[in-house]
N, C-alpha and C. Protein backbone atom coordinates (compact mmCIF):
# COMPACT_ATOMS: atom_id res chain seq x y z
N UNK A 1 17.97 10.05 7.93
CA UNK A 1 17.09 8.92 7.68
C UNK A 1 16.31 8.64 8.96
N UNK A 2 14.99 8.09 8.98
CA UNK A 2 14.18 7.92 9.95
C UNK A 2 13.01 6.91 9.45
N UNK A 3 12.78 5.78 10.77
CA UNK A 3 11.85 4.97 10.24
C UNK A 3 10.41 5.60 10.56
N UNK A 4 9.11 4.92 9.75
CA UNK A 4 7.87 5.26 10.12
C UNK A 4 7.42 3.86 10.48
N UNK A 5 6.29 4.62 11.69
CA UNK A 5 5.65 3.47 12.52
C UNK A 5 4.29 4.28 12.70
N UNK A 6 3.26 3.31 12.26
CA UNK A 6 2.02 3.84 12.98
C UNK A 6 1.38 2.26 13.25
N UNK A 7 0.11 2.41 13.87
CA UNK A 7 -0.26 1.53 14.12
C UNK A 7 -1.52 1.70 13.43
N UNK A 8 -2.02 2.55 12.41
CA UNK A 8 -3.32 2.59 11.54
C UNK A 8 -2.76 1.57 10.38
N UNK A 9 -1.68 1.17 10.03
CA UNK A 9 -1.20 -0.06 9.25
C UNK A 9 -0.71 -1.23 10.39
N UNK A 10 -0.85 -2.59 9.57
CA UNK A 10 0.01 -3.71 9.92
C UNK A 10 1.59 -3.23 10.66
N UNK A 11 1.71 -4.26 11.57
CA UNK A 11 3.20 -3.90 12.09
C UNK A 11 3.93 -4.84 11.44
N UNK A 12 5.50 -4.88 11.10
CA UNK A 12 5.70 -5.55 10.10
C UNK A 12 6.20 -6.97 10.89
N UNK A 13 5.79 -7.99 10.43
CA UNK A 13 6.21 -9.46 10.88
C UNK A 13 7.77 -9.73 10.43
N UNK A 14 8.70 -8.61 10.58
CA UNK A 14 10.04 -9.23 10.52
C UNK A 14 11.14 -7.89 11.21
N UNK A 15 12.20 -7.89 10.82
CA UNK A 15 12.91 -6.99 10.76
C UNK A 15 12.93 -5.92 9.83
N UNK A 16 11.82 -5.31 10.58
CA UNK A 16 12.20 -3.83 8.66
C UNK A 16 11.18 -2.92 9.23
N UNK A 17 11.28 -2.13 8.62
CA UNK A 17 9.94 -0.56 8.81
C UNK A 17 8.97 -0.67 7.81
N UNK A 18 8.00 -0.26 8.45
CA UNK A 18 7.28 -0.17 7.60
C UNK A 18 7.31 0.82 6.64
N UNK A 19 7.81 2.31 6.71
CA UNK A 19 8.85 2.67 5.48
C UNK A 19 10.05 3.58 6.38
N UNK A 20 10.89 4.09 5.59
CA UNK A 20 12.17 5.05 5.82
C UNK A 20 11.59 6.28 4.93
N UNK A 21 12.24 7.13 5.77
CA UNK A 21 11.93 8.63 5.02
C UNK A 21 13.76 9.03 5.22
N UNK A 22 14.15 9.17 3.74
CA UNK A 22 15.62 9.57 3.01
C UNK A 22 15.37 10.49 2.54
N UNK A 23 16.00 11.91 2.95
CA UNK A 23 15.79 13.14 2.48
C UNK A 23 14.48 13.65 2.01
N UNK A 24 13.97 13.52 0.98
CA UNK A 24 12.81 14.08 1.04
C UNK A 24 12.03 12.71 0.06
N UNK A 25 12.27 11.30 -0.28
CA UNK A 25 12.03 10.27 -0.46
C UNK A 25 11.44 9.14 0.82
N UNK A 26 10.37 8.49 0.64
CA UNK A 26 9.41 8.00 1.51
C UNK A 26 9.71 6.27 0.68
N UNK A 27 10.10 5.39 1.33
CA UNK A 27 10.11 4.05 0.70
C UNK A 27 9.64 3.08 1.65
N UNK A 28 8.20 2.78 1.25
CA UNK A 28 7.50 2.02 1.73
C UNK A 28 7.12 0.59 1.45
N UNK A 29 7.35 -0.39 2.67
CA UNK A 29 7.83 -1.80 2.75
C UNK A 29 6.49 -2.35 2.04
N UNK A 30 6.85 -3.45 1.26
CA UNK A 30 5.48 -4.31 0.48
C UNK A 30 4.20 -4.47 1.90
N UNK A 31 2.95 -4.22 1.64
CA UNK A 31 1.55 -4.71 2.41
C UNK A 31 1.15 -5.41 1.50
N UNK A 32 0.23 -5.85 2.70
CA UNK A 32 -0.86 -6.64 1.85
C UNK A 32 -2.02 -6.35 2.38
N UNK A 33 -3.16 -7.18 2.33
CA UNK A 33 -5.12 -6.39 3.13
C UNK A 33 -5.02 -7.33 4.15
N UNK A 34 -4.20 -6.42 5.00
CA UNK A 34 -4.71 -6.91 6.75
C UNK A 34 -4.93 -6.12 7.45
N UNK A 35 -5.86 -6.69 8.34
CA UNK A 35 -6.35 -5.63 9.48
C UNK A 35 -5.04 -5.39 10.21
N UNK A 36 -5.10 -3.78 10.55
CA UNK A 36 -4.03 -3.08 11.47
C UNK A 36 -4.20 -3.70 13.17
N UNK A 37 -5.03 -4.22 13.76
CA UNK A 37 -5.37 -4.58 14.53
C UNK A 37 -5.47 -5.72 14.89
N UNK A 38 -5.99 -6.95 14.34
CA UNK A 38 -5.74 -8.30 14.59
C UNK A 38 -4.73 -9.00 13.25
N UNK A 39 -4.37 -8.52 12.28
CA UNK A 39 -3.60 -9.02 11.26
C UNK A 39 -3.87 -9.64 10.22
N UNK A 40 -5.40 -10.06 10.77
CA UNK A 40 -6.39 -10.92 10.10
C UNK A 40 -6.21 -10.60 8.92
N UNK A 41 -6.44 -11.52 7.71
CA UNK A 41 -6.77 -10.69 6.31
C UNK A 41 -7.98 -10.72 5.84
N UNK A 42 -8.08 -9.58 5.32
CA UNK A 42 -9.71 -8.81 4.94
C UNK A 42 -9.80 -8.79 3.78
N UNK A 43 -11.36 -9.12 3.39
CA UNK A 43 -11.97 -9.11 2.01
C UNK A 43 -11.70 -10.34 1.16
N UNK A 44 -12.47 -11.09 1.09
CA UNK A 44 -12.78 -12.10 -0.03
C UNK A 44 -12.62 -11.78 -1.66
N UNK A 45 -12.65 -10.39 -1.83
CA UNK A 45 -12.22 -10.06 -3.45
C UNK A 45 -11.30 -9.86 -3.77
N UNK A 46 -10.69 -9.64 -4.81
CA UNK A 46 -9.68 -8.66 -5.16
C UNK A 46 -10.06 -7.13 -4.90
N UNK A 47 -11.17 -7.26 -5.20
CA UNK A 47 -11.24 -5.52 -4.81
C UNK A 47 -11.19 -5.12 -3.45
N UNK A 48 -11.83 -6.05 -2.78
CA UNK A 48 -11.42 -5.57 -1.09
C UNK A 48 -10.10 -5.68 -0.16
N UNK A 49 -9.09 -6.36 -1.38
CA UNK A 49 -8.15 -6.90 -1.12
C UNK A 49 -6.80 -5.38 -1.48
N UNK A 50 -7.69 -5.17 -2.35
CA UNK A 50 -6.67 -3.90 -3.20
C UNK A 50 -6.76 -2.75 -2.30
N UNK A 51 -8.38 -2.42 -2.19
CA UNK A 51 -8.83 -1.65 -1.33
C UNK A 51 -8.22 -1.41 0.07
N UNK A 52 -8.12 -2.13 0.73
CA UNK A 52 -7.11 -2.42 2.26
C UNK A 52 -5.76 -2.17 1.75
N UNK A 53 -5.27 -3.41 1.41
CA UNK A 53 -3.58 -2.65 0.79
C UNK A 53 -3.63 -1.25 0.91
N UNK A 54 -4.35 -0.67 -0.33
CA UNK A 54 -4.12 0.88 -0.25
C UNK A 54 -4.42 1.52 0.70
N UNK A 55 -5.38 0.99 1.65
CA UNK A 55 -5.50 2.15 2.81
C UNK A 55 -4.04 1.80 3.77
N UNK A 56 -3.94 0.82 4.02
CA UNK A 56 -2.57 0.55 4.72
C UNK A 56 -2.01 1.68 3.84
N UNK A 57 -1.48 1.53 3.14
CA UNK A 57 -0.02 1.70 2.17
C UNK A 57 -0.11 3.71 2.87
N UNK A 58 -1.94 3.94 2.41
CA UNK A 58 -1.94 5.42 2.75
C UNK A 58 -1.49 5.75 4.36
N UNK A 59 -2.26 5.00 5.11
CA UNK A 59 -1.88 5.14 6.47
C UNK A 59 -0.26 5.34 7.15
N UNK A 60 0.38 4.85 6.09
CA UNK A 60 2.05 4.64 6.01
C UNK A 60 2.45 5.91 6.08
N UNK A 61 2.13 6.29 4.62
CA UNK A 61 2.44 7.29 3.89
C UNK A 61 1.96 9.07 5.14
N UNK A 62 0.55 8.55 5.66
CA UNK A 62 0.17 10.20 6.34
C UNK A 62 1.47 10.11 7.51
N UNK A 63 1.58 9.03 8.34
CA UNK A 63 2.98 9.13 9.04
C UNK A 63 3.88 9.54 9.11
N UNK A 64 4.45 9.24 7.79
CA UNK A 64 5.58 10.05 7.02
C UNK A 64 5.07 10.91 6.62
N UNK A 65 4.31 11.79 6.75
CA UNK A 65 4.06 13.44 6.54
C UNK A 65 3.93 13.35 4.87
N UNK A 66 3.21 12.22 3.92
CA UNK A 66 2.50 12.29 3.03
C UNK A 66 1.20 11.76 2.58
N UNK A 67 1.36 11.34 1.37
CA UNK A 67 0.04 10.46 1.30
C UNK A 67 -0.38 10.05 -0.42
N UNK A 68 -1.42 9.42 -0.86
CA UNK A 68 -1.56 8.74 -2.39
C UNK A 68 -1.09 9.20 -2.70
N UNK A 69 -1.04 10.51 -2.58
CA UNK A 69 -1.21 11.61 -4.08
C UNK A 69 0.55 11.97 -4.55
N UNK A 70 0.79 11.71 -3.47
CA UNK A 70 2.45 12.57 -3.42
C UNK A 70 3.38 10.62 -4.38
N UNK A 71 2.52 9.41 -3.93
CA UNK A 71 3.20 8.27 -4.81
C UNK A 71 3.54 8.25 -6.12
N UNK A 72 5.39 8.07 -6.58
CA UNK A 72 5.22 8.23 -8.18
C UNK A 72 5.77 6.72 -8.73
N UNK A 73 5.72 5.73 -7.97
CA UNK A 73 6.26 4.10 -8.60
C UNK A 73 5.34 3.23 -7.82
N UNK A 74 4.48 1.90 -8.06
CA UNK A 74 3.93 1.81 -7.49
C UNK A 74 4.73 -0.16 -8.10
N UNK A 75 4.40 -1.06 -7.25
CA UNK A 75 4.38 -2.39 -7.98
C UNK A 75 3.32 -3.15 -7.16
N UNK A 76 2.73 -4.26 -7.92
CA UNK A 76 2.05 -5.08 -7.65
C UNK A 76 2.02 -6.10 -7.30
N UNK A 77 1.87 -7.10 -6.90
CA UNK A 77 1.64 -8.53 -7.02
C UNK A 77 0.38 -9.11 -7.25
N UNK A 78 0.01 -9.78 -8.20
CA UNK A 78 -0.92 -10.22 -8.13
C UNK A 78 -0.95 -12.20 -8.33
N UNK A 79 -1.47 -13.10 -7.69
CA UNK A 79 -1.66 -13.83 -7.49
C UNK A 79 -1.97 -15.00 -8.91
N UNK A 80 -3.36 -13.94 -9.04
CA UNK A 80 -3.58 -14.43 -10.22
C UNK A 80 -3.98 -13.39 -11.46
N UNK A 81 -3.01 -13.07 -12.92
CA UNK A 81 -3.12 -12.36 -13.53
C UNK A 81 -4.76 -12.17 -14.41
N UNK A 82 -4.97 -13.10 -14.40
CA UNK A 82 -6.66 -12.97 -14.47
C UNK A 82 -7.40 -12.02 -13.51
N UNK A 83 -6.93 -11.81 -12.32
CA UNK A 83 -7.55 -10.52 -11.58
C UNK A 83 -7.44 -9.35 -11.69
N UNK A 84 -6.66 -9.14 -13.15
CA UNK A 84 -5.84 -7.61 -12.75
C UNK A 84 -6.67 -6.55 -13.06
N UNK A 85 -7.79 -6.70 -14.04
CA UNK A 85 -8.90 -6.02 -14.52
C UNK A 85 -9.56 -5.35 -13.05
N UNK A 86 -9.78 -6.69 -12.33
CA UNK A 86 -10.88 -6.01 -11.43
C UNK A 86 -9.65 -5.45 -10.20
N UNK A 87 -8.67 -5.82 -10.00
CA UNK A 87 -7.89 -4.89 -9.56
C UNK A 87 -7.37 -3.41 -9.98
N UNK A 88 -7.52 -3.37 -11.25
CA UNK A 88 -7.09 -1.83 -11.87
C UNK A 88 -8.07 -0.90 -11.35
N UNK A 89 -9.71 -1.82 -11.60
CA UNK A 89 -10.37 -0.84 -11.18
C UNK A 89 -10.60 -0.35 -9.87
N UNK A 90 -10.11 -1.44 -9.26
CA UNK A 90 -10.05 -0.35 -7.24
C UNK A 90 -9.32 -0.02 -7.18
N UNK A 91 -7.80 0.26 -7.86
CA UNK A 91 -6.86 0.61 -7.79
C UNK A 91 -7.38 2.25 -8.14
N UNK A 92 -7.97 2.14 -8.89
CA UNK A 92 -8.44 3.66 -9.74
C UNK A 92 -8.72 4.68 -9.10
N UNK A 93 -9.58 3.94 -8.06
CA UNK A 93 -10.92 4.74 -6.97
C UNK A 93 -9.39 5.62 -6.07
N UNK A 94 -8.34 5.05 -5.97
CA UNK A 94 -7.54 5.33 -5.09
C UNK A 94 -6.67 6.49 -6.00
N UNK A 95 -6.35 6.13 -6.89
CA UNK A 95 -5.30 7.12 -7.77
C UNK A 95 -5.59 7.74 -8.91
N UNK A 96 -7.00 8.76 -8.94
CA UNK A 96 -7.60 9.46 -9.74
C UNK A 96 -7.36 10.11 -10.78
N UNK A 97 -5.76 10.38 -10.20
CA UNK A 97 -4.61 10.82 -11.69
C UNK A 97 -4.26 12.44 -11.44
N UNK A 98 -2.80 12.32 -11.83
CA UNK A 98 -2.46 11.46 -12.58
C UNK A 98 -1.68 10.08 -12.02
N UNK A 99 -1.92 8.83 -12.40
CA UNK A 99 -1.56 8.02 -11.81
C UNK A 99 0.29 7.61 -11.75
N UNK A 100 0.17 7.08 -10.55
CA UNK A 100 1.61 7.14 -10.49
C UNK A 100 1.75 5.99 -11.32
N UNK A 101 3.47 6.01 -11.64
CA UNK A 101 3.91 4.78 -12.83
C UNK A 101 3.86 3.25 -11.83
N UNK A 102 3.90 1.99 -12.56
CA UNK A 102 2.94 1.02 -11.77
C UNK A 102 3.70 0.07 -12.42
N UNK A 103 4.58 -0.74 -12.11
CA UNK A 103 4.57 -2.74 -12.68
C UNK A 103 3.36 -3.81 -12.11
N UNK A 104 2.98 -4.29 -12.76
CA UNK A 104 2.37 -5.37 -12.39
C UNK A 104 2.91 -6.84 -12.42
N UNK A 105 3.04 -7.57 -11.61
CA UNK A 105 4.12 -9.04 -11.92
C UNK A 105 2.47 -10.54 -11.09
């Protein structure tokens, strides 16, 4: 087991990694759309909001010697379920398919 750290994602504001790599399994800690650099959070939309997440989440992932494509569970949060439309669709731009399996809460 081994943690991943980069600094092209958020550093995490507690005790935890930003993910563990377990045998050949990559489990990566919840983000959200903040800048890797000041923490700030970015984008006024949902879509710019989704958009960041996922580049974090990817930035995680190239660390650990993967990336989108190799993701097969994904979960969400969304704030407000009225956004999820325009969230599916930046979600899309990111996971061209086949898409990995996904909860939304």
């Amino acid at each position: 087991m081994r943690a991943v750290r980069t600094r092209q994602a958020p550093a995490p504001g507690g005790h935890y990694s930003q993910a563990i790599v377990a045998g050949e399994a990559i489990y990566v800690a919840g983000s959200g759309p903040f800048d890797a650099a000041t923490h700030a959070l970015v984008g006024g939309t949902i879509e710019a909001q989704t958009a960041q997440t996922l580049r974090n989440i990817d930035a995680i992932l190239r660390a650990a010697g993967a990336g989108l494509a190799d993701v097969v569970k994904v979960t969400v949060y969304l704030k407000r379920m009225s956004d999820f439309a325009r969230m599916d669709a930046a979600y899309r731009r990111f996971f061209p398919g086949p898409p990995p399996a996904r909860t939304t809460v």
